[in-house]
C-alpha atoms as a PDB file:
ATOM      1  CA  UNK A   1       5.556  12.319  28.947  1.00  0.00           C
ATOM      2  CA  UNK A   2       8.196  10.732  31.272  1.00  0.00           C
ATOM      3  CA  UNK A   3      10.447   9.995  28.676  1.00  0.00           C
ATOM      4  CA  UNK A   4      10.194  13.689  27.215  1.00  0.00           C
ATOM      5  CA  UNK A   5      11.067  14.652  30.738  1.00  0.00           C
ATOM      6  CA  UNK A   6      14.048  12.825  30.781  1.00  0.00           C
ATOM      7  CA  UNK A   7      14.992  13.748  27.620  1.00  0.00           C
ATOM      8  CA  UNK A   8      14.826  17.473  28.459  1.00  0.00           C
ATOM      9  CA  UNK A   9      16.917  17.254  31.649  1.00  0.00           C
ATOM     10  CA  UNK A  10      19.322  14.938  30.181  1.00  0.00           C
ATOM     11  CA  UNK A  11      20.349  18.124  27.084  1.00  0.00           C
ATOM     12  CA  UNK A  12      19.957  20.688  30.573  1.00  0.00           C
ATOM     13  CA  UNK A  13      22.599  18.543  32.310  1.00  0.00           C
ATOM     14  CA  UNK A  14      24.902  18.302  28.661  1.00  0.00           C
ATOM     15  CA  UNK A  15      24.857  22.172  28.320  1.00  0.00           C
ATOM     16  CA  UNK A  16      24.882  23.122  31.652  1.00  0.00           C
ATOM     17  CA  UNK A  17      27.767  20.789  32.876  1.00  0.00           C
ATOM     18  CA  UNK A  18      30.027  20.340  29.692  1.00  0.00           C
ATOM     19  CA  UNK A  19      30.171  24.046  28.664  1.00  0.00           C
ATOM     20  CA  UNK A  20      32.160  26.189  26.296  1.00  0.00           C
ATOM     21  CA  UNK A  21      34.590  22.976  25.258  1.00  0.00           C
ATOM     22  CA  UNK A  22      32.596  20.724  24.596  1.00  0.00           C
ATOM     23  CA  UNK A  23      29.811  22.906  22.231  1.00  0.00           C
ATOM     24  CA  UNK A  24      31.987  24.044  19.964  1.00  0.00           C
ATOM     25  CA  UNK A  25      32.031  20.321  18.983  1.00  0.00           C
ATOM     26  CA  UNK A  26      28.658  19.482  19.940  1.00  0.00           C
ATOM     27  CA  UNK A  27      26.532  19.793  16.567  1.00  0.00           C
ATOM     28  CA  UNK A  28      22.266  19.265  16.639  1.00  0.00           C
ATOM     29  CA  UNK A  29      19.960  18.679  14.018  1.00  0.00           C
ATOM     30  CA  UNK A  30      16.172  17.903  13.884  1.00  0.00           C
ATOM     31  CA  UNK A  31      14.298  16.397  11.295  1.00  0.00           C
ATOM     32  CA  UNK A  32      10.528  16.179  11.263  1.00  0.00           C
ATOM     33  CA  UNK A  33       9.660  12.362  10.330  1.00  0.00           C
ATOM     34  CA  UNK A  34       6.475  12.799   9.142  1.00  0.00           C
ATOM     35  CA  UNK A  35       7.252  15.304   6.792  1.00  0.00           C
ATOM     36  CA  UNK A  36       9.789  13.455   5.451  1.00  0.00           C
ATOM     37  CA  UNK A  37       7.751  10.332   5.002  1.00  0.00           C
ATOM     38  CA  UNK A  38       4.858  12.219   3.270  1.00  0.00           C
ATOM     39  CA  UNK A  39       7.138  13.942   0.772  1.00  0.00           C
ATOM     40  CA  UNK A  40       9.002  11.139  -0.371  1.00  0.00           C
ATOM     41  CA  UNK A  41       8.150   9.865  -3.477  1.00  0.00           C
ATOM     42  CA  UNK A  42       8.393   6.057  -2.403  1.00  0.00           C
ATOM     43  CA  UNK A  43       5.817   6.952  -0.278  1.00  0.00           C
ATOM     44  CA  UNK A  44       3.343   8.590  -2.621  1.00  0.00           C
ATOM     45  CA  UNK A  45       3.770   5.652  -4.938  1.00  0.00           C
ATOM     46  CA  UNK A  46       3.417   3.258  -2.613  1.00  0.00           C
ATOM     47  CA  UNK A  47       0.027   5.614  -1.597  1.00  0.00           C
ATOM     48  CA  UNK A  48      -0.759   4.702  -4.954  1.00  0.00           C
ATOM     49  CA  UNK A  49      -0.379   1.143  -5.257  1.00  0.00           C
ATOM     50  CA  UNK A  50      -2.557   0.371  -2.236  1.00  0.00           C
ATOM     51  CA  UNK A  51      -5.491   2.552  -3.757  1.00  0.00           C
ATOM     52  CA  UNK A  52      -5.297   1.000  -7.166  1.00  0.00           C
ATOM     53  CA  UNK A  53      -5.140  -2.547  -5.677  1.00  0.00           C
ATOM     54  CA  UNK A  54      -8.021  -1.029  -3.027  1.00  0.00           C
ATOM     55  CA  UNK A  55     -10.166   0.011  -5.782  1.00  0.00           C
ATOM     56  CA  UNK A  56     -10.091  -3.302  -7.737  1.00  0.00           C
ATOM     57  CA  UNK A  57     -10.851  -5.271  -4.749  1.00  0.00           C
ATOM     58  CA  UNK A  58     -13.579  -3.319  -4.305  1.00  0.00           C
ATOM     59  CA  UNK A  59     -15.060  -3.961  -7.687  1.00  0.00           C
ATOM     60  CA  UNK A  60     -14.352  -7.743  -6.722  1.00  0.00           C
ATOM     61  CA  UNK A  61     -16.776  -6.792  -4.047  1.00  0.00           C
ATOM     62  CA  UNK A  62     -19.163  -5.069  -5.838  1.00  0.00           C
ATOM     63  CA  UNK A  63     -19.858  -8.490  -8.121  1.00  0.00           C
ATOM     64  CA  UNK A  64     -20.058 -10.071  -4.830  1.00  0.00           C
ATOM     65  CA  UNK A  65     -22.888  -7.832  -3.225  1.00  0.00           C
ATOM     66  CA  UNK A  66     -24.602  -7.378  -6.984  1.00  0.00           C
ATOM     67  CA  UNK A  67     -24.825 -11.589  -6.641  1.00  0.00           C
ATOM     68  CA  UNK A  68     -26.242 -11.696  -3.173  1.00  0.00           C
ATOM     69  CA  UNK A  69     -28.948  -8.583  -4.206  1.00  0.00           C
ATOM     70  CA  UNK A  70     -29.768 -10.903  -7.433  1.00  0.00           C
ATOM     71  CA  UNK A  71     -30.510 -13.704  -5.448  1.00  0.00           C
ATOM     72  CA  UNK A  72     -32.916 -11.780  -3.293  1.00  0.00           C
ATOM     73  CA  UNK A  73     -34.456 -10.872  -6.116  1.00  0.00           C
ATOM     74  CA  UNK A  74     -34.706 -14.140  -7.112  1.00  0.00           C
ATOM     75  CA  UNK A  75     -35.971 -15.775  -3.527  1.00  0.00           C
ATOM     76  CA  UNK A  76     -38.804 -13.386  -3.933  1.00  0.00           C
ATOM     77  CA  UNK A  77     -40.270 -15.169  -7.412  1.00  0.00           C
ATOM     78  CA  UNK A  78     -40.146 -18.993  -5.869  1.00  0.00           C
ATOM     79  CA  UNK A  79     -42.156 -21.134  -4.270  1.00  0.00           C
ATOM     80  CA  UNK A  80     -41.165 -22.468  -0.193  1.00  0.00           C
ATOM     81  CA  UNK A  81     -39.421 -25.676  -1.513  1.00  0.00           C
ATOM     82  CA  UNK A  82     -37.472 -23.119  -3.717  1.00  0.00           C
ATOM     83  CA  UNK A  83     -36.724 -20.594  -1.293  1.00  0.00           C
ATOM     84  CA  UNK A  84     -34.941 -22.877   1.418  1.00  0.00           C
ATOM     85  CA  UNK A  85     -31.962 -23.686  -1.790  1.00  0.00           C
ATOM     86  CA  UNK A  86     -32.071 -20.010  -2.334  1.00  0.00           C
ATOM     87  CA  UNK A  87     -31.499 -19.039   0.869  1.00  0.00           C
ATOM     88  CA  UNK A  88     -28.917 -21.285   1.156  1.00  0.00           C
ATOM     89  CA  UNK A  89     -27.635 -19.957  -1.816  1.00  0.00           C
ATOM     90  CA  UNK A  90     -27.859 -16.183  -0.394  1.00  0.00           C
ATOM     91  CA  UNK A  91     -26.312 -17.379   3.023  1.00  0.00           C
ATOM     92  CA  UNK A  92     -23.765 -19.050   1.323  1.00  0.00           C
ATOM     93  CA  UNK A  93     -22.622 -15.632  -0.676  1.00  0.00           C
ATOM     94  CA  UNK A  94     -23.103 -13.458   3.060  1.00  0.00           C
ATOM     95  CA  UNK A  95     -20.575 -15.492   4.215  1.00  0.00           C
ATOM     96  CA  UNK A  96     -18.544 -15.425   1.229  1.00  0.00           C
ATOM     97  CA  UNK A  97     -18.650 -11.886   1.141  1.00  0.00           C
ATOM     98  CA  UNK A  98     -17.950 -11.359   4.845  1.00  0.00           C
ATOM     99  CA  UNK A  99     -14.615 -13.758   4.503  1.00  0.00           C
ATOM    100  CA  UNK A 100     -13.862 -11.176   1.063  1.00  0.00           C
ATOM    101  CA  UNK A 101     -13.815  -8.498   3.451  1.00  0.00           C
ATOM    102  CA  UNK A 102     -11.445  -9.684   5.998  1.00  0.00           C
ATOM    103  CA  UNK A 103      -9.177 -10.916   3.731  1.00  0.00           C
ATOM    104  CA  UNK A 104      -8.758  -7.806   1.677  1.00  0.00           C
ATOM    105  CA  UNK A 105      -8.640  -5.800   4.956  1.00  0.00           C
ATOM    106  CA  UNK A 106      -5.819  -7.969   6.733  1.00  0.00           C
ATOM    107  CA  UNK A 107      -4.099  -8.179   3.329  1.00  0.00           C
ATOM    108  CA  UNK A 108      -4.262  -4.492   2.461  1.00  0.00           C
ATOM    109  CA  UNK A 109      -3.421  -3.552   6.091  1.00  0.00           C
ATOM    110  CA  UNK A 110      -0.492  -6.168   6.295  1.00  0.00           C
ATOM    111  CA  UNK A 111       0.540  -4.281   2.898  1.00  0.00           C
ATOM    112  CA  UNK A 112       0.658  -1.137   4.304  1.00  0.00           C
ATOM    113  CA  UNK A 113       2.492  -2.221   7.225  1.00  0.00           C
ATOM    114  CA  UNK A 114       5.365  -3.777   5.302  1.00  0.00           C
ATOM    115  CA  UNK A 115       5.677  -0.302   3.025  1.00  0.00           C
ATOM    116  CA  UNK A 116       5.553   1.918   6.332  1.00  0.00           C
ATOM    117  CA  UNK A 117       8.663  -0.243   7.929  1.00  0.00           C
ATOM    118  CA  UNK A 118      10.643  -0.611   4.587  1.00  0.00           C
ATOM    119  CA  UNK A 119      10.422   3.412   3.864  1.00  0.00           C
ATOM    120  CA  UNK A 120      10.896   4.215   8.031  1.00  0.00           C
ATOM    121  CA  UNK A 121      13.522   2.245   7.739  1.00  0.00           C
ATOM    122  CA  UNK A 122      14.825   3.641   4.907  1.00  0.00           C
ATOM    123  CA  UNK A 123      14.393   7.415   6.334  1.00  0.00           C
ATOM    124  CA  UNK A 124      16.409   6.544   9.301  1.00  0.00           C
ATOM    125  CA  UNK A 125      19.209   5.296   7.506  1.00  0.00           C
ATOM    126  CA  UNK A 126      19.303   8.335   5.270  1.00  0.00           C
ATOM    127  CA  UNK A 127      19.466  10.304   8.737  1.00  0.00           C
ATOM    128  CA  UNK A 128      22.289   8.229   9.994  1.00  0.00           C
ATOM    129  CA  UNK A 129      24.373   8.482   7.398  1.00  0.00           C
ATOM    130  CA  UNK A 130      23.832  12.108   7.126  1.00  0.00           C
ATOM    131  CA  UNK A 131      24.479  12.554  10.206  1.00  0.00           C
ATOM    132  CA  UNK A 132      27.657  10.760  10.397  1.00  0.00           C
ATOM    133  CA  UNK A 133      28.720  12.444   7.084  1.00  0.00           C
ATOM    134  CA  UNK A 134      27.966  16.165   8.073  1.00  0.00           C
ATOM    135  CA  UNK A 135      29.522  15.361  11.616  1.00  0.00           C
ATOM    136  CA  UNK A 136      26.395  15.735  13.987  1.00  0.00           C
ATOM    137  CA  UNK A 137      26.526  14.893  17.198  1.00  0.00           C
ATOM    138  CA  UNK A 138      22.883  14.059  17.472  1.00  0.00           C
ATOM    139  CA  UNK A 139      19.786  14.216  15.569  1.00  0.00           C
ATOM    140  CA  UNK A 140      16.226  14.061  16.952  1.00  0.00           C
ATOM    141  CA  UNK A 141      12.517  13.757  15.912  1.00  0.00           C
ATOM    142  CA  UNK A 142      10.433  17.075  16.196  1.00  0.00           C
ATOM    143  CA  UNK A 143       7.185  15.604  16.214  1.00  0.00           C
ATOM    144  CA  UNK A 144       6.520  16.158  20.330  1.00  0.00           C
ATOM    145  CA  UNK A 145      10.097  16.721  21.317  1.00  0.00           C
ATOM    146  CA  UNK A 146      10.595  20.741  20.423  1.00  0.00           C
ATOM    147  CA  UNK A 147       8.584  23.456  20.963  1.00  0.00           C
ATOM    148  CA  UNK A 148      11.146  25.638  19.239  1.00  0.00           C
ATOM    149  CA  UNK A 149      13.563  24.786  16.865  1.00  0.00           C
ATOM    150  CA  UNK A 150      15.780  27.165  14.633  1.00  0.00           C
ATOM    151  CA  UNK A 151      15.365  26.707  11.262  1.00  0.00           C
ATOM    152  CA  UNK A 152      18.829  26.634  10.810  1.00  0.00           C
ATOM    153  CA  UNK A 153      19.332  23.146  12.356  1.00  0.00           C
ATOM    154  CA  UNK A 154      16.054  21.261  10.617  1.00  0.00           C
ATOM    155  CA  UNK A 155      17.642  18.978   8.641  1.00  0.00           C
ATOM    156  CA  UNK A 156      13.758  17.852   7.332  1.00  0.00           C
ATOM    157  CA  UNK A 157      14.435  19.310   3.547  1.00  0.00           C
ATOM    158  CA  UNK A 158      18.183  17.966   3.061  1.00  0.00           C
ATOM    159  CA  UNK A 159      16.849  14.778   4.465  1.00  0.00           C
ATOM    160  CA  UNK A 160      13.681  14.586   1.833  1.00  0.00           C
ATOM    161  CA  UNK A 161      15.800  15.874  -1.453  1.00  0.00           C
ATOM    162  CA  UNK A 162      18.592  12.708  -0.573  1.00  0.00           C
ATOM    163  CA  UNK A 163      15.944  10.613  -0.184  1.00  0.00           C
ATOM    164  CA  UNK A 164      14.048  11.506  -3.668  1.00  0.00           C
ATOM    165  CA  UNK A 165      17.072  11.619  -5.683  1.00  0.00           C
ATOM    166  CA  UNK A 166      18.383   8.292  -4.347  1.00  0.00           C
ATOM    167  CA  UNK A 167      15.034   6.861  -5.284  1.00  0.00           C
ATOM    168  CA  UNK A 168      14.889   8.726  -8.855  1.00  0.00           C
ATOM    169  CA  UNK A 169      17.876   6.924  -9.238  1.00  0.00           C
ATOM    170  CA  UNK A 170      16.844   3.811  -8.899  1.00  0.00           C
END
């Protein structure tokens, strides 16, 4: 909140004390980020990676929890001197299956993370350069900075369709 503050009384102070001059050189643009991200195609495939490698690391999971329920089974049919290997058996695959799920969580999050800063990254370059290109003096994030915005300066769409033809092209 402080720095929105700040932010708002810094653009009072630029209009207020630089006047007529300096705003017909003074050019603003917003771009929503998030809309950008989710409409990129980078993003959707990348979307789909992570659910396709999800899913088969679930079925890895499945045979892991379809091993530990057979065993059970299994523990049920045996006599005591039986049932202590079995249940060190069954242990054995608990804890197996408990280090599967860590794993595939820190991997698949670690994943996601590295996709999210490569494509942010990405996005903000796009907005630099267009910015520098079209001349603009600043552009800012919408997402909690502007309660009104004229259409006319959300640069969100030219922003998207550079990004998804530069990555068609690829």
């Amino acid at each position: 909140m402080r720095s929105f503050v700040a932010f708002a009384v810094l653009i009072v102070f630029i209009f207020n004390n630089v006047g007529v001059v300096f705003s017909e050189t003074f050019k603003i643009g917003y771009v929503n980020l998030g809309k950008v991200f989710d409409e990129y195609e980078k993003t959707k495939e990348y979307d789909k990676t992570l659910e396709i490698k999800g899913s088969e690391k679930r079925k890895e999971r499945d045979k892991l929890v379809n091993d530990i329920k057979r065993l059970r089974d299994e523990l049920e049919l045996l006599s005591d001197k039986g049932k202590e290997d079995k249940q060190t058996q069954i242990d054995s695959k608990v804890t197996e299956l408990k280090r599967f799920d860590t794993d595939v969580r820190e991997e698949l999050t670690r994943q996601r993370d590295n996709f999210l800063k490569e494509i942010i990254k990405e996005i903000y370059a796009i907005v630099e350069e267009y910015g520098q290109k079209e001349k603009y003096t600043m552009i800012i994030r919408s997402e909690g900075m502007i309660i009104y915005g004229d259409k006319g300066i959300d640069l969100t769409g030219q922003i998207t369709k550079i990004l998804n033809e530069r990555y068609k092209k690829k």
